[in-house]
C-alpha atoms as a PDB file:
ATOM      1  CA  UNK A   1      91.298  33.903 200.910  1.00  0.00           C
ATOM      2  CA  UNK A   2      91.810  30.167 201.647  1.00  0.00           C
ATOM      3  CA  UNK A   3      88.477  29.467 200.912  1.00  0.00           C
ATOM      4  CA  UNK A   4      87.952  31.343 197.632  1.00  0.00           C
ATOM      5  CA  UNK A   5      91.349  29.619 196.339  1.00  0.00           C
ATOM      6  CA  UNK A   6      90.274  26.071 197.234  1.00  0.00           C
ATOM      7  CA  UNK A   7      86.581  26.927 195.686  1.00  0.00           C
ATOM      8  CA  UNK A   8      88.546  27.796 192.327  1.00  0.00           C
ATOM      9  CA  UNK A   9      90.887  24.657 192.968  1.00  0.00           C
ATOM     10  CA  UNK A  10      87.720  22.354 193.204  1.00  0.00           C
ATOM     11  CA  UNK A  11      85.913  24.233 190.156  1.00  0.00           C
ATOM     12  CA  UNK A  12      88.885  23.797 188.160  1.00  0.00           C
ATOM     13  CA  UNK A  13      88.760  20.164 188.834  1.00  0.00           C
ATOM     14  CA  UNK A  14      85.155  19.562 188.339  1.00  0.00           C
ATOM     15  CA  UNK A  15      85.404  21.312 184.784  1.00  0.00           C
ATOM     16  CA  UNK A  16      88.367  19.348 183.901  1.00  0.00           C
ATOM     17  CA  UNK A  17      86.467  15.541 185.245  1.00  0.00           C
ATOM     18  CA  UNK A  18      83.691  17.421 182.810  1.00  0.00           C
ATOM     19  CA  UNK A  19      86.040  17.719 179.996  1.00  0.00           C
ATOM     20  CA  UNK A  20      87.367  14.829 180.191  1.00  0.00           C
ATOM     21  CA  UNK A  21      84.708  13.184 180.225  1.00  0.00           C
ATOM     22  CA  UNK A  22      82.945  14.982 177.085  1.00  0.00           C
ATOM     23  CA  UNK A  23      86.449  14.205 175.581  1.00  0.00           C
ATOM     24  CA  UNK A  24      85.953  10.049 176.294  1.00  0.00           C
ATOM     25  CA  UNK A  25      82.495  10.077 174.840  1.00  0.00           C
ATOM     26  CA  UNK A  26      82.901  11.938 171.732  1.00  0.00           C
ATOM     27  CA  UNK A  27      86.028   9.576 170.767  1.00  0.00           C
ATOM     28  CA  UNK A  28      83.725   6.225 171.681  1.00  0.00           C
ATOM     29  CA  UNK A  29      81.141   7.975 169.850  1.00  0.00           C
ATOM     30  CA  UNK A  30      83.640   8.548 166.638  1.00  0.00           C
ATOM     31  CA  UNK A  31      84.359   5.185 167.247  1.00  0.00           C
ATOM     32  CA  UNK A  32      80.690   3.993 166.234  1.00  0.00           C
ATOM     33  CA  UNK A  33      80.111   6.234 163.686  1.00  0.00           C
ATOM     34  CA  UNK A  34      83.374   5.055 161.586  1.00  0.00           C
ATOM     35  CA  UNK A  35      82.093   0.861 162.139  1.00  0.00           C
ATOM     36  CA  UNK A  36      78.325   2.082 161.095  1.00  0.00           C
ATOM     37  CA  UNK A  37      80.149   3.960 158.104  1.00  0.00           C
ATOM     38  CA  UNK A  38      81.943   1.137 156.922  1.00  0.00           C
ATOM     39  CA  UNK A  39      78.884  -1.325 156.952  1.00  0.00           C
ATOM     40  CA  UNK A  40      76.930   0.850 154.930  1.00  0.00           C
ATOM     41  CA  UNK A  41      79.757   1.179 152.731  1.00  0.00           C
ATOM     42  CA  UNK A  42      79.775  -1.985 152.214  1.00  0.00           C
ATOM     43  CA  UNK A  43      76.026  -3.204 152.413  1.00  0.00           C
ATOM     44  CA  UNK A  44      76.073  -0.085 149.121  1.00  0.00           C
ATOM     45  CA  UNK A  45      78.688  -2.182 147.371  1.00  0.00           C
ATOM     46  CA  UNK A  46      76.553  -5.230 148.075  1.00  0.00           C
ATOM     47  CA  UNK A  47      73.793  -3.664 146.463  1.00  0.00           C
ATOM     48  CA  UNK A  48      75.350  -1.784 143.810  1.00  0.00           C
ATOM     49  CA  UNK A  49      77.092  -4.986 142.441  1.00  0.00           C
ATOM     50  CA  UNK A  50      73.840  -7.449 142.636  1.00  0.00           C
ATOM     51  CA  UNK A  51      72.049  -4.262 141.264  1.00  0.00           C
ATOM     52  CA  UNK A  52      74.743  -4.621 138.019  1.00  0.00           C
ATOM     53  CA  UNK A  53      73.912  -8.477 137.937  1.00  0.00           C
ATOM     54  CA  UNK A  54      70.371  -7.840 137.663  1.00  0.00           C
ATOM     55  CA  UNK A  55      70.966  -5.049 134.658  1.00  0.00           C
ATOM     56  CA  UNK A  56      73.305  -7.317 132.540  1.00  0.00           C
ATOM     57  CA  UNK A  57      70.639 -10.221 133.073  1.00  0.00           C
ATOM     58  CA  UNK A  58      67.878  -7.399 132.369  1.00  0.00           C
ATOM     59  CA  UNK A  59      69.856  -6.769 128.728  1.00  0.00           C
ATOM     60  CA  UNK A  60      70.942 -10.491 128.250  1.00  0.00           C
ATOM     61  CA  UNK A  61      66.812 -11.344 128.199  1.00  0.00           C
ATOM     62  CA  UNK A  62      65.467  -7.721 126.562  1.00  0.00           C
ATOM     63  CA  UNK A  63      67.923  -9.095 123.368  1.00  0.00           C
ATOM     64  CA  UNK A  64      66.602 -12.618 123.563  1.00  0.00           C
ATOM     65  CA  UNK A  65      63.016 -10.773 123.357  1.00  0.00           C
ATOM     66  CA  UNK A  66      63.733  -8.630 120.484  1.00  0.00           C
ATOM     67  CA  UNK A  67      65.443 -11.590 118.727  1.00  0.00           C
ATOM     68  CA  UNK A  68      62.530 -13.985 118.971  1.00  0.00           C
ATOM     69  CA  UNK A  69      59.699 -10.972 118.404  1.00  0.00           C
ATOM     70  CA  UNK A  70      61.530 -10.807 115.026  1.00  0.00           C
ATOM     71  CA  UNK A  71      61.550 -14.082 113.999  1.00  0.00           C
ATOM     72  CA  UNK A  72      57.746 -14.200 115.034  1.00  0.00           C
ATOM     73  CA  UNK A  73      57.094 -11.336 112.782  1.00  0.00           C
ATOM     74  CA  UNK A  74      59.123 -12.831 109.914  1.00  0.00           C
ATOM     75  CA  UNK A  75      56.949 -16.125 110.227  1.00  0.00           C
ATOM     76  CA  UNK A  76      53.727 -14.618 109.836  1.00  0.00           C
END
């Protein structure tokens, strides 16, 4: 009897080292995925806000266009 209760005793142990374990892992692992979450957060504000400098130069040139290709087409 002394040997199936110190069988269970070291089982229960090993699971709980196991457990424990697991549990140290998956928070270091949380850990990482929360920094990698915030860099891509903001490498997408990055690119969102050089992709919005980009458009308003896009517009600022698309009207210079238009306004010369009209006064071309009223000169000739």
């Amino acid at each position: 009897m002394h040997d199936v209760s110190t069988l269970i005793y070291v089982l229960g142990t090993f699971f709980e080292a196991v457990a424990t374990f697991l549990a140290v892992t998956h928070t270091s692992h949380k850990e990482d995925t929360d920094d990698i979450i915030k860099n891509l957060k903001a490498e997408r504000d990055n690119f969102k806000q050089d992709y919005l400098l980009e458009r308003k130069r896009r517009l600022e040139i698309e009207s210079k266009y238009e306004e010369l290709k009209k006064k071309l087409e009223n000169t000739v």
